[in-house]
C-alpha atoms as a PDB file:
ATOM      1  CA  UNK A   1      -9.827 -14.735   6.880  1.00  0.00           C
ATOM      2  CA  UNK A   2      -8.514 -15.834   3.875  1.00  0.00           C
ATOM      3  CA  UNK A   3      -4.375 -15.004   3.674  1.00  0.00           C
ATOM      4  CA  UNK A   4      -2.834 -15.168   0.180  1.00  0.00           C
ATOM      5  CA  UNK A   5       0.790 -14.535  -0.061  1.00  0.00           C
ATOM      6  CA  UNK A   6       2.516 -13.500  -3.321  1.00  0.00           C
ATOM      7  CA  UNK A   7       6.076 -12.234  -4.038  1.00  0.00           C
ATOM      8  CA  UNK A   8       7.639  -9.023  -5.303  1.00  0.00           C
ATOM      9  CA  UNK A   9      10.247  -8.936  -7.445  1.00  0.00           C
ATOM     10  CA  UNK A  10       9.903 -12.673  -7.487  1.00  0.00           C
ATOM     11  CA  UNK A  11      13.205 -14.879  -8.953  1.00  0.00           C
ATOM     12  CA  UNK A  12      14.881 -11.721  -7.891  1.00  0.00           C
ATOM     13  CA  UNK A  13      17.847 -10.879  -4.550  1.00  0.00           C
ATOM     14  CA  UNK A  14      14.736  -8.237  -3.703  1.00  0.00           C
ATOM     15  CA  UNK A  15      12.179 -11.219  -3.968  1.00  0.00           C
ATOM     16  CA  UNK A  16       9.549 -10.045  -1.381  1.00  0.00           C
ATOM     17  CA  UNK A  17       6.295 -11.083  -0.181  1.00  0.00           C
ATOM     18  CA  UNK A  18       2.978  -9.340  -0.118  1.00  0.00           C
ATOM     19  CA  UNK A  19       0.567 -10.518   1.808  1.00  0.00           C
ATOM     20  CA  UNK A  20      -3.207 -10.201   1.393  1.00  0.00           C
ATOM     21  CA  UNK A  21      -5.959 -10.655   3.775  1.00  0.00           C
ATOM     22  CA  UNK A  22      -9.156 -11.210   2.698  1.00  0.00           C
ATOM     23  CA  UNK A  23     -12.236 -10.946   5.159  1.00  0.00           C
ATOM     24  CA  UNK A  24     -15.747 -12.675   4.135  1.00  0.00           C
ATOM     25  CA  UNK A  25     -17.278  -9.510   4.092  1.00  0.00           C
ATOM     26  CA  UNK A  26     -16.258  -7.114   0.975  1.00  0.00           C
ATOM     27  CA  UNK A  27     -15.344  -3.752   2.296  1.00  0.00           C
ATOM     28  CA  UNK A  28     -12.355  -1.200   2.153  1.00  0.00           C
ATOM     29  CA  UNK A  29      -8.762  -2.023   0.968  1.00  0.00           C
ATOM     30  CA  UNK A  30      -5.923  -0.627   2.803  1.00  0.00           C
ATOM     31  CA  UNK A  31      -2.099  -1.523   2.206  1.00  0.00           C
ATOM     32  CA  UNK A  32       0.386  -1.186   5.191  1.00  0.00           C
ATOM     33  CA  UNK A  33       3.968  -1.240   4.293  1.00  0.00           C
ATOM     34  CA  UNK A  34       6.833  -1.927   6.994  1.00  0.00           C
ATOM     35  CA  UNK A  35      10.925  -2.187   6.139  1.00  0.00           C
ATOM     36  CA  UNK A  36      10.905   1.212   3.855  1.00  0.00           C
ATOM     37  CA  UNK A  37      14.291   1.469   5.654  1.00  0.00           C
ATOM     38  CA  UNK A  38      15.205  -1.502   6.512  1.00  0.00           C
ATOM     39  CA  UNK A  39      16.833  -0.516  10.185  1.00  0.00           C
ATOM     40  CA  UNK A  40      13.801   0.970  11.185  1.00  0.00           C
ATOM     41  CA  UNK A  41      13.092  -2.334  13.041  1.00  0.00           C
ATOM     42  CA  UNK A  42       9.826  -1.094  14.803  1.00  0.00           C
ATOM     43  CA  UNK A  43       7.812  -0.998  11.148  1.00  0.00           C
ATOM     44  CA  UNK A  44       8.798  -4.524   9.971  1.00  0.00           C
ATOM     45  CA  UNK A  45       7.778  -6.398  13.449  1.00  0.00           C
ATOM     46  CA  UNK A  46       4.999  -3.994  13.867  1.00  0.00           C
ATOM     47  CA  UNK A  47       3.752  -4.892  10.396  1.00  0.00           C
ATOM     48  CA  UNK A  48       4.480  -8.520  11.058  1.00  0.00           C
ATOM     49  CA  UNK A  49       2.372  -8.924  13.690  1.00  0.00           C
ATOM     50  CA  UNK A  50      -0.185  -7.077  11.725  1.00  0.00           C
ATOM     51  CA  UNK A  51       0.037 -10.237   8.856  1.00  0.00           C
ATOM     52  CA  UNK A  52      -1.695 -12.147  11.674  1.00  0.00           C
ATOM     53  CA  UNK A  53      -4.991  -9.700  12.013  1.00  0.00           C
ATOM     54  CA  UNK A  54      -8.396 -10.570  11.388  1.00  0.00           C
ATOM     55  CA  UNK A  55     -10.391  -7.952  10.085  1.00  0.00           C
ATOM     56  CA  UNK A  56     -14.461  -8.179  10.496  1.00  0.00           C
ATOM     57  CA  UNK A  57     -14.150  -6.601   6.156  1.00  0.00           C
ATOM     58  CA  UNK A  58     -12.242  -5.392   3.519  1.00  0.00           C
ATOM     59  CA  UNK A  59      -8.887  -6.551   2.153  1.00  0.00           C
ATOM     60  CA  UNK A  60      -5.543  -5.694   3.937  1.00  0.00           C
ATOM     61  CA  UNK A  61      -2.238  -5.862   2.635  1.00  0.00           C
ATOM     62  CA  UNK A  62       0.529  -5.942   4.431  1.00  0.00           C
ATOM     63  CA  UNK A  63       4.599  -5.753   2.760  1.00  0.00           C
ATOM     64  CA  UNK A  64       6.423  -6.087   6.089  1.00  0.00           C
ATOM     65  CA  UNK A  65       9.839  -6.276   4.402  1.00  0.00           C
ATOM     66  CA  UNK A  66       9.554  -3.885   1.430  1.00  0.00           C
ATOM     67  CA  UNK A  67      13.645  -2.837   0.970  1.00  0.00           C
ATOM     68  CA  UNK A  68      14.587  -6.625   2.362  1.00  0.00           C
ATOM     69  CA  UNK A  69      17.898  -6.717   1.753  1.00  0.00           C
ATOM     70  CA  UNK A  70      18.272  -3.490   3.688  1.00  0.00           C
ATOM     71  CA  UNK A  71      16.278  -5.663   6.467  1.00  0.00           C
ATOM     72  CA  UNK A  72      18.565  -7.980   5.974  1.00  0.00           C
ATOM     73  CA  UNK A  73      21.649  -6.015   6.738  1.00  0.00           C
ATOM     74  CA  UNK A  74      19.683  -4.171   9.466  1.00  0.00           C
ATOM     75  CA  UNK A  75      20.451  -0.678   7.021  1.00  0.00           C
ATOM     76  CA  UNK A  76      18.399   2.475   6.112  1.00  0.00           C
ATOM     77  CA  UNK A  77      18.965   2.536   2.526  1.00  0.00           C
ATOM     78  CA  UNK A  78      19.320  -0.827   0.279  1.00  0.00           C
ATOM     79  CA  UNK A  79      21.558  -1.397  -2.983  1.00  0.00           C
ATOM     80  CA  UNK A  80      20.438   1.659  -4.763  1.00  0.00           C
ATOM     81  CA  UNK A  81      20.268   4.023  -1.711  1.00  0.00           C
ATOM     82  CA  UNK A  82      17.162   5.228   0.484  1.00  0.00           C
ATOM     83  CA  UNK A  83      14.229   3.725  -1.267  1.00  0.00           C
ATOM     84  CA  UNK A  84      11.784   6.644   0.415  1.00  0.00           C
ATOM     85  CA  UNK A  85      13.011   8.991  -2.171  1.00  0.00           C
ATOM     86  CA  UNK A  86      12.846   6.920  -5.120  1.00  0.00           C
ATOM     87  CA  UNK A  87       8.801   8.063  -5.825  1.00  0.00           C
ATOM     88  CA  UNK A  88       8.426  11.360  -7.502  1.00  0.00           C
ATOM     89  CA  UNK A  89       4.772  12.397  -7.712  1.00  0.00           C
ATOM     90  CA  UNK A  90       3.880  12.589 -11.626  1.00  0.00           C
ATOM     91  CA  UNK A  91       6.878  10.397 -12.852  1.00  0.00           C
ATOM     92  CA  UNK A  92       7.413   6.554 -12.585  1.00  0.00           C
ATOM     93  CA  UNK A  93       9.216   5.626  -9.461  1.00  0.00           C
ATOM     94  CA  UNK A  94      12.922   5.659 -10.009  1.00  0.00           C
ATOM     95  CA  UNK A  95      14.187   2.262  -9.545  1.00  0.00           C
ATOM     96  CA  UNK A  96      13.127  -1.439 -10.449  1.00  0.00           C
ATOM     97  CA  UNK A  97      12.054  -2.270  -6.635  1.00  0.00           C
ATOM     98  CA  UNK A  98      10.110   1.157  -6.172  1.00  0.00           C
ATOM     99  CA  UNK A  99       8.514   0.641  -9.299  1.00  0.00           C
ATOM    100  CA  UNK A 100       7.009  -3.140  -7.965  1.00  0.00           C
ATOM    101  CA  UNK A 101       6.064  -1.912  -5.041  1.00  0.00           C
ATOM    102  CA  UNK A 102       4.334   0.859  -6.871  1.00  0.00           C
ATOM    103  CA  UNK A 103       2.607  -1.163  -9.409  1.00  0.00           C
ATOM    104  CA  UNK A 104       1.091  -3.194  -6.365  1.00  0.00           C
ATOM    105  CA  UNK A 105      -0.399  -0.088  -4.816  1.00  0.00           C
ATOM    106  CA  UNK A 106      -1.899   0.571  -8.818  1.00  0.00           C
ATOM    107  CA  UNK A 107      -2.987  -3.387  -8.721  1.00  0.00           C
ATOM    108  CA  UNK A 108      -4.877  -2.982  -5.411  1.00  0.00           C
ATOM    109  CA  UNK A 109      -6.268   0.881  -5.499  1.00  0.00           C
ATOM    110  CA  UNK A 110      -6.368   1.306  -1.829  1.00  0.00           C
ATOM    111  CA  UNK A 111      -8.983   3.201   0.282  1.00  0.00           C
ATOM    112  CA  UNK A 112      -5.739   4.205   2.409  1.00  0.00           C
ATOM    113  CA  UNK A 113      -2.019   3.959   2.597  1.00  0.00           C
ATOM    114  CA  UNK A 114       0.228   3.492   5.719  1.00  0.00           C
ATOM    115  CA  UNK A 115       3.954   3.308   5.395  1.00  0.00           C
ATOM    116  CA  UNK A 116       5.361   2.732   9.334  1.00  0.00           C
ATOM    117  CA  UNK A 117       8.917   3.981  10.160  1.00  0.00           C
ATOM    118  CA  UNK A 118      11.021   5.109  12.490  1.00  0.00           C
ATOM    119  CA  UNK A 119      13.324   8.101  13.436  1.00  0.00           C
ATOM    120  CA  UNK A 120      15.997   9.228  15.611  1.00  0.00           C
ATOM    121  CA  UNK A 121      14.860  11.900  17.169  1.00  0.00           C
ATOM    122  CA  UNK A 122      11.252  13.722  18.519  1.00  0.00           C
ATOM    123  CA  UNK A 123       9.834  15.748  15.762  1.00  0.00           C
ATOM    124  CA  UNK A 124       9.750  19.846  16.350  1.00  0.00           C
ATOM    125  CA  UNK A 125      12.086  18.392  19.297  1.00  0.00           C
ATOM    126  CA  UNK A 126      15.950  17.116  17.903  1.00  0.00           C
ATOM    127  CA  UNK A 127      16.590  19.190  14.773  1.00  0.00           C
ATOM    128  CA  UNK A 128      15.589  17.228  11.476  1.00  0.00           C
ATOM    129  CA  UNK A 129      14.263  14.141  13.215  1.00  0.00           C
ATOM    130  CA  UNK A 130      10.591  13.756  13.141  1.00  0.00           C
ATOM    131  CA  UNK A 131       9.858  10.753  15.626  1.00  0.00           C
ATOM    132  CA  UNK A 132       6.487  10.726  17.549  1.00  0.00           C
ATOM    133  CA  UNK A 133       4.609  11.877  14.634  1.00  0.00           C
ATOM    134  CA  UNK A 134       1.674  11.526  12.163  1.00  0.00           C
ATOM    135  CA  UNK A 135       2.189  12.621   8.341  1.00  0.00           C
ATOM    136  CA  UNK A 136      -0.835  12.385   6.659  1.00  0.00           C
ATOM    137  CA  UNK A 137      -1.673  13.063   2.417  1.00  0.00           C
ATOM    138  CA  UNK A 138      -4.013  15.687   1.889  1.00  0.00           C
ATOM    139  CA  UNK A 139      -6.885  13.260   0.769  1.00  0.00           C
ATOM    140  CA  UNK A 140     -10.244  13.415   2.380  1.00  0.00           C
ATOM    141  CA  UNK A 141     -10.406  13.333   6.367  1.00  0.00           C
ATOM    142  CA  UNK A 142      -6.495  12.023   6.236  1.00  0.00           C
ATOM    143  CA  UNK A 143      -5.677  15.181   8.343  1.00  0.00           C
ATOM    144  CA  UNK A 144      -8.655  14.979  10.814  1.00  0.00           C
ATOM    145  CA  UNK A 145      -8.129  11.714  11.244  1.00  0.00           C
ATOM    146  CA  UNK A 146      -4.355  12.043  12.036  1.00  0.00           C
ATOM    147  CA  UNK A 147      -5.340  14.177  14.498  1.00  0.00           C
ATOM    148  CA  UNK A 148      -7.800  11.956  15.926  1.00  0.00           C
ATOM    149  CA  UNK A 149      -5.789   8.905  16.281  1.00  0.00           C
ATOM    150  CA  UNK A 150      -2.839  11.117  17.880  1.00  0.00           C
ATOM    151  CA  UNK A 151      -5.505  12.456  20.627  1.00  0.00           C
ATOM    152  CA  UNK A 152      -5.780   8.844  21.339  1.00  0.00           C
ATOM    153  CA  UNK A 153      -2.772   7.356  21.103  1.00  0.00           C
ATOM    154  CA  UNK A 154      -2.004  10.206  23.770  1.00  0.00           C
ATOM    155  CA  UNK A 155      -4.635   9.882  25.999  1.00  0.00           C
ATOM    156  CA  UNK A 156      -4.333   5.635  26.016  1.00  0.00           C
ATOM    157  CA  UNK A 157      -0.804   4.526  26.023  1.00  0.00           C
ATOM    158  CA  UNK A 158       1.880   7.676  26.568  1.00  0.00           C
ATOM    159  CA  UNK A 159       2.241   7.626  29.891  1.00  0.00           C
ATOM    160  CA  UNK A 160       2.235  11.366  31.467  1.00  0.00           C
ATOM    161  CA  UNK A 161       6.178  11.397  32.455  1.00  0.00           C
ATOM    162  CA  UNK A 162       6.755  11.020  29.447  1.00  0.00           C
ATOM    163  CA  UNK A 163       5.451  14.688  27.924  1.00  0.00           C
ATOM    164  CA  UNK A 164       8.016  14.925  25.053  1.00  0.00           C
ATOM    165  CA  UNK A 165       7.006  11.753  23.675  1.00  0.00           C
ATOM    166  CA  UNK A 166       3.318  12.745  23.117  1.00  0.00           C
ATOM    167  CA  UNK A 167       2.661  12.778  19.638  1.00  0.00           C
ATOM    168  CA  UNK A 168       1.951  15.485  17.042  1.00  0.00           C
ATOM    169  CA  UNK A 169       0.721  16.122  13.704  1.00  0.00           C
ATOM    170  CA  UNK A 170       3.444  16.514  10.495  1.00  0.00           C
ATOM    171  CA  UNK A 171       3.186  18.880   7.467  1.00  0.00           C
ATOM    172  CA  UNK A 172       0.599  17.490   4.893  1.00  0.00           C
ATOM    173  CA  UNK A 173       2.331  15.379   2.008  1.00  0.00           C
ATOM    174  CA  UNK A 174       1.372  16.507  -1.299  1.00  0.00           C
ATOM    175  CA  UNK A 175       3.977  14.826  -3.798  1.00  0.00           C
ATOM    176  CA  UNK A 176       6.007  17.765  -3.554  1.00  0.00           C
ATOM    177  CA  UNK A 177       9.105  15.354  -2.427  1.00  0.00           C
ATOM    178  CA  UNK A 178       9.658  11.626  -3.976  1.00  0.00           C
ATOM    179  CA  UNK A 179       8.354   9.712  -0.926  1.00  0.00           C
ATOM    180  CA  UNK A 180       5.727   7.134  -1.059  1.00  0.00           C
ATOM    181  CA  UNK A 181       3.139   8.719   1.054  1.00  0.00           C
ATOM    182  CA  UNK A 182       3.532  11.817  -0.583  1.00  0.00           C
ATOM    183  CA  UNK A 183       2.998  10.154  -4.073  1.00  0.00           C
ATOM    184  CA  UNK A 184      -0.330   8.392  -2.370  1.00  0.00           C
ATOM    185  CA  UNK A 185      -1.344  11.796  -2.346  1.00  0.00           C
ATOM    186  CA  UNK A 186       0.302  13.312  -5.232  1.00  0.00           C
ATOM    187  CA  UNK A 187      -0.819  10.727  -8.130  1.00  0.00           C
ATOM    188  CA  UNK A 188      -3.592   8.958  -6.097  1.00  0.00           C
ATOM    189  CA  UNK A 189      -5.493  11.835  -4.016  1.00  0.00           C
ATOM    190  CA  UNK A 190      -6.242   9.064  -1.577  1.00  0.00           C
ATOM    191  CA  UNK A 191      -5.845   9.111   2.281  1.00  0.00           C
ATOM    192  CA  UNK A 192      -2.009   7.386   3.422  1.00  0.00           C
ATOM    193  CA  UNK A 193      -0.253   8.595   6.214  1.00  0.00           C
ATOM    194  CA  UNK A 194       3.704   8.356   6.792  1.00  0.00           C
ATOM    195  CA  UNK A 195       3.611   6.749  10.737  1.00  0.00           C
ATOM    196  CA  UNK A 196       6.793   7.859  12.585  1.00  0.00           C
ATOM    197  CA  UNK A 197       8.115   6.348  15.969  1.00  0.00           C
ATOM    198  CA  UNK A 198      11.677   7.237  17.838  1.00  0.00           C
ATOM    199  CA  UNK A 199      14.022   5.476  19.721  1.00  0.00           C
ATOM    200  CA  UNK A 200      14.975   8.163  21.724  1.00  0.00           C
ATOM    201  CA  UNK A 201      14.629   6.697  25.003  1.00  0.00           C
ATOM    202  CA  UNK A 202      11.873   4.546  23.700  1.00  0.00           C
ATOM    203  CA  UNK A 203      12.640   0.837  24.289  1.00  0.00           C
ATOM    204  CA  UNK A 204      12.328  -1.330  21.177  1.00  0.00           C
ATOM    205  CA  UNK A 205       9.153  -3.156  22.390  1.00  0.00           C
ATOM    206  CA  UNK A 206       7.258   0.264  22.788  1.00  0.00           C
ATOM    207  CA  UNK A 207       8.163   1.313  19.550  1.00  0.00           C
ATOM    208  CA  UNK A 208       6.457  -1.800  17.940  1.00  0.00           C
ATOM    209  CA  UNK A 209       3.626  -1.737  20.201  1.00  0.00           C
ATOM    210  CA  UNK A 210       2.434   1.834  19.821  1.00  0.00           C
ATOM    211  CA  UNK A 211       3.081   1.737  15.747  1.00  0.00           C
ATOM    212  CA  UNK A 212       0.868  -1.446  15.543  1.00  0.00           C
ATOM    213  CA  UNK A 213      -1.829   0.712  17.981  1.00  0.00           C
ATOM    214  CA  UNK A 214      -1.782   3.522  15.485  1.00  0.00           C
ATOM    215  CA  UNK A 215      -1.761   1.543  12.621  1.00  0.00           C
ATOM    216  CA  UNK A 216      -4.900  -0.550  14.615  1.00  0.00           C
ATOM    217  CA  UNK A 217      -6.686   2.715  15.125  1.00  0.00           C
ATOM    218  CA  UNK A 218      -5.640   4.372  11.668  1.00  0.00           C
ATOM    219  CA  UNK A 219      -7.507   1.640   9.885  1.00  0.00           C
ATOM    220  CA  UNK A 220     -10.342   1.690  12.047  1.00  0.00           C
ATOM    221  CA  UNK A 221     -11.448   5.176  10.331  1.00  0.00           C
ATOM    222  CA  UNK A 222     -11.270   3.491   7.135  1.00  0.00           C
ATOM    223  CA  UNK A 223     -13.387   0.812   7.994  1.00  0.00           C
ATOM    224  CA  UNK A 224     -10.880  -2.249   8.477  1.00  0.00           C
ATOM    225  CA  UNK A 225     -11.702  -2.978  12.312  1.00  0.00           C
ATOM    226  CA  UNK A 226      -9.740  -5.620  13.490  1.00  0.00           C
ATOM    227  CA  UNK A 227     -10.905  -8.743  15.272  1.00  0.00           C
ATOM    228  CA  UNK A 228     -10.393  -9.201  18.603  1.00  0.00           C
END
């Protein structure tokens, strides 16, 4: 694998890597993004660990710490608020940091998006929290394979005590709200999927584990198989 590394923002306080992993073997290109909101501490390590992947081909990129100075300060939102409403389908994204992180998306025309996060609660569960759930764009098989990868992420690692954190499949995102996944779909038509844990009696370790697991199996069905 060949690993490039190349910054965002660059000279900037929001100066953030990307990271780009090359295999020999020209296939698929998939971008992962962790630290949307930068508290959601299960994305960033989770797409951390995924910088050190192989994958047999294709091109992954990862942006584990896309709001960093939220990361920083261990915050949802950064300077100029919650950066997961800052990309309106049709229109530019609204600030200088969404629009870098938009323009790499543009740069690298992914095969499929992945966005990892994090919420409170379970989704259909706790009210407005949508943890333990799968959001995928409208694109191609996105749904199917949502619902794939939450069959198996059920049957292999929830354990059966814990019923209420099986997961389950989101609404579709179409661009009708200014997130990033729903812009994938929106502007792009291409497969991404918005990947939420919880912590709601979900111990950080498990939280990172299982979103690397569906992010593993997510990019399997888009041809990115990682090497053992």
């Amino acid at each position: 694998m060949d690993l490039e590394t190349r910054p965002i923002m660059e000279g900037t306080d929001r100066e953030t890597p990307l990271f780009e992993l090359e295999a020999p073997e020209s296939g698929p290109t998939a971008i992962v993004f962790g630290g949307i909101h930068g508290g959601e501490t299960n994305g960033y390590r989770a797409a951390e660990e995924i910088i050190g992947w192989g994958v047999e081909r294709g091109t992954l990129v990862v942006i584990p710490w896309a709001e960093i100075v939220a990361v920083e300060r261990n915050t949802r939102d950064g300077p100029e608020g919650d950066l997961n409403r800052k990309f309106p389908a049709g229109e530019e994204p609204t600030t200088e940091l969404a629009r870098a992180l938009w323009a790499a998306v543009e740069r690298y025309d992914p095969d499929v998006v992945l966005d990892l996060h994090r919420s409170r609660g379970i989704y259909d569960t706790h009210g407005q929290w949508v943890g333990q759930a799968i959001f995928p764009t409208g694109a191609g098989d996105a749904p199917a394979d949502a619902r794939a990868v939450i069959e198996q992420m059920n049957d292999e690692h929830v354990p059966r005590f814990m019923l209420p954190h099986r997961f389950t499949m989101g609404n579709t995102l179409t661009g009708s709200n200014p997130l990033l996944i729903h812009k994938v779909g929106g502007d792009l038509d291409r497969p991404g999927f918005l990947v939420e844990l919880t912590d709601f009696m979900l111990d950080p370790a498990t939280q990172v584990r299982w979103t690397e697991a569906i992010t593993e199996r997510l990019l399997e069905r888009y041809g990115l198989e990682r090497i053992a």
